[in-house]
C-alpha atoms as a PDB file:
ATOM      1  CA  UNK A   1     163.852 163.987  97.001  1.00  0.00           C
ATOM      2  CA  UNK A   2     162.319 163.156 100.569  1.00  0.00           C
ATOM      3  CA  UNK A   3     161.969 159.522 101.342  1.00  0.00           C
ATOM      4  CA  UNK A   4     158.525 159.647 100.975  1.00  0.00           C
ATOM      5  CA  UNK A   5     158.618 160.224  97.487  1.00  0.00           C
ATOM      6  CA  UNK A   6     161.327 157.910  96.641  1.00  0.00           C
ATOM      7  CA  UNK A   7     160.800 155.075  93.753  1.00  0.00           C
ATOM      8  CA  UNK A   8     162.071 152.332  95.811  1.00  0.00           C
ATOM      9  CA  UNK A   9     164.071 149.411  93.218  1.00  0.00           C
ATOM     10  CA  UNK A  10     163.884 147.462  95.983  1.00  0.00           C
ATOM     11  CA  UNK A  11     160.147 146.021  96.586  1.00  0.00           C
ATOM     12  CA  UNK A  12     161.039 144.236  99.934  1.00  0.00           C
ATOM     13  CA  UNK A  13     162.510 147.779 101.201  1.00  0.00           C
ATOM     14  CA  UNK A  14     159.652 149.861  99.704  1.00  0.00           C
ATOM     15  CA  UNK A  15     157.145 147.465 100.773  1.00  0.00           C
ATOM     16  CA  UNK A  16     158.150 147.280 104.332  1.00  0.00           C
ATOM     17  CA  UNK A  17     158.708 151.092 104.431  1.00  0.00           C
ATOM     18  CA  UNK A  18     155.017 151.573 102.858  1.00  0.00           C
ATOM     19  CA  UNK A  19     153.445 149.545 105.462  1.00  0.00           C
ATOM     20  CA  UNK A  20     155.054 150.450 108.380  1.00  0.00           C
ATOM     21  CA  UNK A  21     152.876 153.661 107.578  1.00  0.00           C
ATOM     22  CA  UNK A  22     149.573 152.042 108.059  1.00  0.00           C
ATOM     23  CA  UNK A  23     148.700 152.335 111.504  1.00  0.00           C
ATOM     24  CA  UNK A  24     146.924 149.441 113.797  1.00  0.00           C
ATOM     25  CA  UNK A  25     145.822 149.023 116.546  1.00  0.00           C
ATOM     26  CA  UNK A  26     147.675 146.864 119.172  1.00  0.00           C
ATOM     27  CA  UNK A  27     146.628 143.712 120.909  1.00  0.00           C
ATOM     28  CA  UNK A  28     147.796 140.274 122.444  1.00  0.00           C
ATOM     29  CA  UNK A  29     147.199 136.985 121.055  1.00  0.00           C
ATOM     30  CA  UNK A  30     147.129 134.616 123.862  1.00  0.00           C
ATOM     31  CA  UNK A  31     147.062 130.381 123.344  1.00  0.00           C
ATOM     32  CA  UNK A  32     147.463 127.915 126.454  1.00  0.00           C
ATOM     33  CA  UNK A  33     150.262 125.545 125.875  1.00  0.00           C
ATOM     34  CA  UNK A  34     151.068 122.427 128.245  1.00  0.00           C
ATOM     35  CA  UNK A  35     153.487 124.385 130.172  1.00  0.00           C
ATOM     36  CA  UNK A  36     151.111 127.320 130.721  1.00  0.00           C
ATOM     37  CA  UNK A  37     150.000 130.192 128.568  1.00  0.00           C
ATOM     38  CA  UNK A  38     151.774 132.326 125.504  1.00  0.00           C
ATOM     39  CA  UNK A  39     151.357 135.122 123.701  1.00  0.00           C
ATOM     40  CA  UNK A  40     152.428 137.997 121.475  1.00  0.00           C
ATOM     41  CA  UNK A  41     151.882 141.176 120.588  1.00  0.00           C
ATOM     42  CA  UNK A  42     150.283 141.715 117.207  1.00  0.00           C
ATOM     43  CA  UNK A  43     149.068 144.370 114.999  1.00  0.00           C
ATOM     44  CA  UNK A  44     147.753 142.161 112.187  1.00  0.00           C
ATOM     45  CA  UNK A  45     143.966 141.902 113.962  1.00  0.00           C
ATOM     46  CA  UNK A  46     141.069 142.586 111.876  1.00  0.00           C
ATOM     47  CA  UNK A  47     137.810 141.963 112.532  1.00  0.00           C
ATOM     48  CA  UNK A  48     136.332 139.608 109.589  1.00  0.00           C
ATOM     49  CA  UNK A  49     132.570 139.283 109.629  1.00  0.00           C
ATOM     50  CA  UNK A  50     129.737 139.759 112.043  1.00  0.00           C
ATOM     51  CA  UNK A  51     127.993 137.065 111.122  1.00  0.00           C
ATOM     52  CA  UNK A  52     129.500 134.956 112.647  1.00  0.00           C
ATOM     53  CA  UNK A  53     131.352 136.923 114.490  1.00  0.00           C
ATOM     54  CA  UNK A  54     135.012 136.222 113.117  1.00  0.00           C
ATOM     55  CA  UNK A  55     138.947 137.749 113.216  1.00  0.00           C
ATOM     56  CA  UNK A  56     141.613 137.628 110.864  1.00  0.00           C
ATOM     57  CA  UNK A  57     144.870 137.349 112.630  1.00  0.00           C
ATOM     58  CA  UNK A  58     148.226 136.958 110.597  1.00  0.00           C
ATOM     59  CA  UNK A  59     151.130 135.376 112.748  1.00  0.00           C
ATOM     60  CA  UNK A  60     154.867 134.305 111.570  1.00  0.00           C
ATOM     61  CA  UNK A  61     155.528 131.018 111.466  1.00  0.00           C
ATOM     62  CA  UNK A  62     159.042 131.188 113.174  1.00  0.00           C
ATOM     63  CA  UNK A  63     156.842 132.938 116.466  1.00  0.00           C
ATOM     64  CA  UNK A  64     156.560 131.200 119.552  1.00  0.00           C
ATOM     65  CA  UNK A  65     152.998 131.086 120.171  1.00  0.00           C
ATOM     66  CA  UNK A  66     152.333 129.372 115.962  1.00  0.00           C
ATOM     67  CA  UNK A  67     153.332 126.073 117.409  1.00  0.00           C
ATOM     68  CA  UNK A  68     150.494 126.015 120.137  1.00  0.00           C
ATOM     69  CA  UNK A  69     148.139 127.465 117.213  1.00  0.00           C
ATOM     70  CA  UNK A  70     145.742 124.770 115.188  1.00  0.00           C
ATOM     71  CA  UNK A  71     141.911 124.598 113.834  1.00  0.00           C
ATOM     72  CA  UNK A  72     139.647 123.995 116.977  1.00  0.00           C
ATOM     73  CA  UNK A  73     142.191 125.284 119.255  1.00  0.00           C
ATOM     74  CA  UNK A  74     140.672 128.397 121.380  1.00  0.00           C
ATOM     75  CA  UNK A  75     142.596 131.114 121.492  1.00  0.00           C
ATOM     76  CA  UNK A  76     142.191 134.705 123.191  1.00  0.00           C
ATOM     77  CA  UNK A  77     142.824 138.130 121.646  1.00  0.00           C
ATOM     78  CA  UNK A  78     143.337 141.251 124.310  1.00  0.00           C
ATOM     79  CA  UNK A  79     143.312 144.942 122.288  1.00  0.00           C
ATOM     80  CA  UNK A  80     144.996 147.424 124.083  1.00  0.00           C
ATOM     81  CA  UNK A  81     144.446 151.005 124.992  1.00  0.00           C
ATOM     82  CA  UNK A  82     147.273 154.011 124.484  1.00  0.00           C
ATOM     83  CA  UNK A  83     148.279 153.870 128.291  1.00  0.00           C
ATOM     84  CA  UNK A  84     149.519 149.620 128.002  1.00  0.00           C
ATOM     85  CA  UNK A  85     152.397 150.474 125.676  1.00  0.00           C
ATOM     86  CA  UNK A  86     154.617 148.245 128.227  1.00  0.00           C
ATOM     87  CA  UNK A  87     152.523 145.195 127.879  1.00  0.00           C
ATOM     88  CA  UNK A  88     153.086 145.526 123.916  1.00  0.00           C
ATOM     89  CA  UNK A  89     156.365 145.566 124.776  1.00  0.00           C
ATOM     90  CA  UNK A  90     156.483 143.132 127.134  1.00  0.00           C
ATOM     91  CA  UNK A  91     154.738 140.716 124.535  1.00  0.00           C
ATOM     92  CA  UNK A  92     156.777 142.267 121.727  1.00  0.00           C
ATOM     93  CA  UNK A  93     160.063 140.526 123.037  1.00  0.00           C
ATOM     94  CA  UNK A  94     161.083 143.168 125.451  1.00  0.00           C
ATOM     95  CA  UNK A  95     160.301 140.511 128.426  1.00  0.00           C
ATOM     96  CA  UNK A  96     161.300 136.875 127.693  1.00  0.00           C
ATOM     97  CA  UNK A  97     158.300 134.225 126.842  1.00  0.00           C
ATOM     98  CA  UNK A  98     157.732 132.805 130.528  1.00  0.00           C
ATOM     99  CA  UNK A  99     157.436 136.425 131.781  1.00  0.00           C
ATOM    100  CA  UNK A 100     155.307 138.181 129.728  1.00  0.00           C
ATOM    101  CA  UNK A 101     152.175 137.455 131.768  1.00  0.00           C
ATOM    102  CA  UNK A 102     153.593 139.261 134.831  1.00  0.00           C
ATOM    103  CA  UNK A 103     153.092 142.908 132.511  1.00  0.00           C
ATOM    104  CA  UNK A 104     149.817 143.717 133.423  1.00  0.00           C
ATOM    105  CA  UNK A 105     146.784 141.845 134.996  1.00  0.00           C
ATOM    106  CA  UNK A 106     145.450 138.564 134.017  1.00  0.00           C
ATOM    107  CA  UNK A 107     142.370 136.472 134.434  1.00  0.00           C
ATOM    108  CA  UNK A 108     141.605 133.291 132.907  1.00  0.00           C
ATOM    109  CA  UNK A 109     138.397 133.363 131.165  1.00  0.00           C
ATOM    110  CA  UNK A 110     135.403 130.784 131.448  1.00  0.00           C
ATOM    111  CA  UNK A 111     137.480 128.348 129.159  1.00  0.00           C
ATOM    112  CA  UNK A 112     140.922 128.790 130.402  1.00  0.00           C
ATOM    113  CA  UNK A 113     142.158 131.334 128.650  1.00  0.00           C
ATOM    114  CA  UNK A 114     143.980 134.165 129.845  1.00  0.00           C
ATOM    115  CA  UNK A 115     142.613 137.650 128.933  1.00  0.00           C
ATOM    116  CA  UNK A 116     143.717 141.192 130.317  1.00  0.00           C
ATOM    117  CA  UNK A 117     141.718 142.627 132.817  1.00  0.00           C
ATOM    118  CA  UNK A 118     142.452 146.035 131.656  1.00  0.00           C
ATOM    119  CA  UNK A 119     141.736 145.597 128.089  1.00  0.00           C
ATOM    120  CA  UNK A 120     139.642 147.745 125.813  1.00  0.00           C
ATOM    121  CA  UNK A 121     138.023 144.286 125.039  1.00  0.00           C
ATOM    122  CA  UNK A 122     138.655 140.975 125.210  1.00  0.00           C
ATOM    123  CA  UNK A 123     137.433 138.131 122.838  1.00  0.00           C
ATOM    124  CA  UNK A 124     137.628 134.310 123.215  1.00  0.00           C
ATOM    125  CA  UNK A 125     137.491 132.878 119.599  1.00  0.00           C
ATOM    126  CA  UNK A 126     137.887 129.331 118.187  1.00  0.00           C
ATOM    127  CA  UNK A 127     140.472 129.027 115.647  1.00  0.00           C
ATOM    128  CA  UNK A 128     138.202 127.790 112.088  1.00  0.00           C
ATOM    129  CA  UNK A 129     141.307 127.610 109.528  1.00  0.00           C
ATOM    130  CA  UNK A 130     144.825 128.305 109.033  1.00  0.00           C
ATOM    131  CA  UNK A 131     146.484 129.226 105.357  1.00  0.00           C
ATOM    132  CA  UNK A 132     149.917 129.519 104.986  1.00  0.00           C
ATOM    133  CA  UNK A 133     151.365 132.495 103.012  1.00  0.00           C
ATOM    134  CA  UNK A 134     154.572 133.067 102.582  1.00  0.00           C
ATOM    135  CA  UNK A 135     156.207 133.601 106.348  1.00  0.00           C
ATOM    136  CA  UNK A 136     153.058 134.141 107.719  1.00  0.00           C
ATOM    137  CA  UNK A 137     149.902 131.743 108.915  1.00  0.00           C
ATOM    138  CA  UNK A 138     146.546 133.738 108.106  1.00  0.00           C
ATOM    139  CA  UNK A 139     144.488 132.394 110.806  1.00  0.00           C
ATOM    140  CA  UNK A 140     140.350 132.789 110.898  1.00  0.00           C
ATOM    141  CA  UNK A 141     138.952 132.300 114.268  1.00  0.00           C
ATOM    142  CA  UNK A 142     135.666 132.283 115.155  1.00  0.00           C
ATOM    143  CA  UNK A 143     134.353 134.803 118.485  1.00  0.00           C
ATOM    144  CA  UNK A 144     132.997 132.884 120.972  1.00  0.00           C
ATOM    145  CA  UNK A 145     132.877 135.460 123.884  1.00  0.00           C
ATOM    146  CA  UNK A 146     133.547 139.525 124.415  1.00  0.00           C
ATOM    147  CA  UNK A 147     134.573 141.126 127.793  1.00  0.00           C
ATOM    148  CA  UNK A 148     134.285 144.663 126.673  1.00  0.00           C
ATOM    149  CA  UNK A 149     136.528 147.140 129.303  1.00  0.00           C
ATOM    150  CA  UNK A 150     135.921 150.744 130.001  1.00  0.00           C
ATOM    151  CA  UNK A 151     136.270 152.810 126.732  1.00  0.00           C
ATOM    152  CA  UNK A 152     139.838 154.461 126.217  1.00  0.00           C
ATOM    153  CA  UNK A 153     141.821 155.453 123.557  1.00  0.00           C
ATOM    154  CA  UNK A 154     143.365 152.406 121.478  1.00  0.00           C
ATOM    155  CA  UNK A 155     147.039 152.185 121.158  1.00  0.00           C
ATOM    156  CA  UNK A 156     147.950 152.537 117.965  1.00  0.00           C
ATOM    157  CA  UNK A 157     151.186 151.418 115.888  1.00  0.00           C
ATOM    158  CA  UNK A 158     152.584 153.593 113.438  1.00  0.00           C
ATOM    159  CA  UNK A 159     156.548 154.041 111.790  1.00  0.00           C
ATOM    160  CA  UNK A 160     157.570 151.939 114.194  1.00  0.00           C
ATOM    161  CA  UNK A 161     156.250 153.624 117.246  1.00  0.00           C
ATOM    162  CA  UNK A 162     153.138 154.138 119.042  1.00  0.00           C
ATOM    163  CA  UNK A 163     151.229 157.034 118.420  1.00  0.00           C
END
């Protein structure tokens, strides 16, 4: 029977296999810190409402960048296109934390926050509420500003690969 159609006894192992077939699209949450900026790559963005304009971001609590996260706190989200698979990877781990920023090029927005130049879009939000759940920290944050780039293809994650 092909994976696919396997009854999975395990529900972590099924679960992580089914979602690892949704596919997202790719972007970088950014948060200044004392020491200088953060961020990570994340594929757990999704837009909320429009009015007002809000995102839903889910990050795990054992990441980096949680600890520099907080209601009121700005933050800055960065969604990729299909040609800035190394700055995913950069911000996926593949670079360590104080390096990341050197993948690609960054500006620091009216507020201080960093945003990439070459992204799709960039939005400046203001984080509204955090709930924990589980590993994770659901966190609403409010859009403040857009920077919208030159359209391209997003770069989407799917299987455990971009597509």
């Amino acid at each position: 029977m092909p994976e696919t159609a396997k009854d999975h006894s395990n529900l972590a192992t099924g679960f992580r296999l089914a979602m690892r077939r949704l596919a997202s699209g790719v972007g970088i949450v950014v948060a200044m810190e004392d020491t200088g900026p953060i961020g990570m790559a994340a594929s757990s963005i999704t837009s909320l409402t429009m009015d007002p304009p809000a995102v839903l971001v889910c990050i795990n609590q054992s990441a980096g960048i949680h600890y520099s996260l907080a209601p009121g706190k700005d933050i800055g989200v960065s969604l990729l296109s299909a040609h800035q698979q190394d700055i995913s990877a950069a911000f996926g781990g593949a670079l360590p934390r104080e390096r990341r920023f050197e993948a690609g090029r960054w500006s620091l927005d009216e507020g201080g926050i960093p945003r990439l130049d070459e992204a799709q879009a960039n939005l400046t939000c203001r984080i509204e509420t955090m709930t924990s759940y589980g590993t994770h920290s659901i966190v609403v944050a409010r859009v403040m500003a857009v920077t919208i780039g030159e359209p391209s293809a997003p770069l989407i994650y799917h299987e455990g690969a971009y597509i």
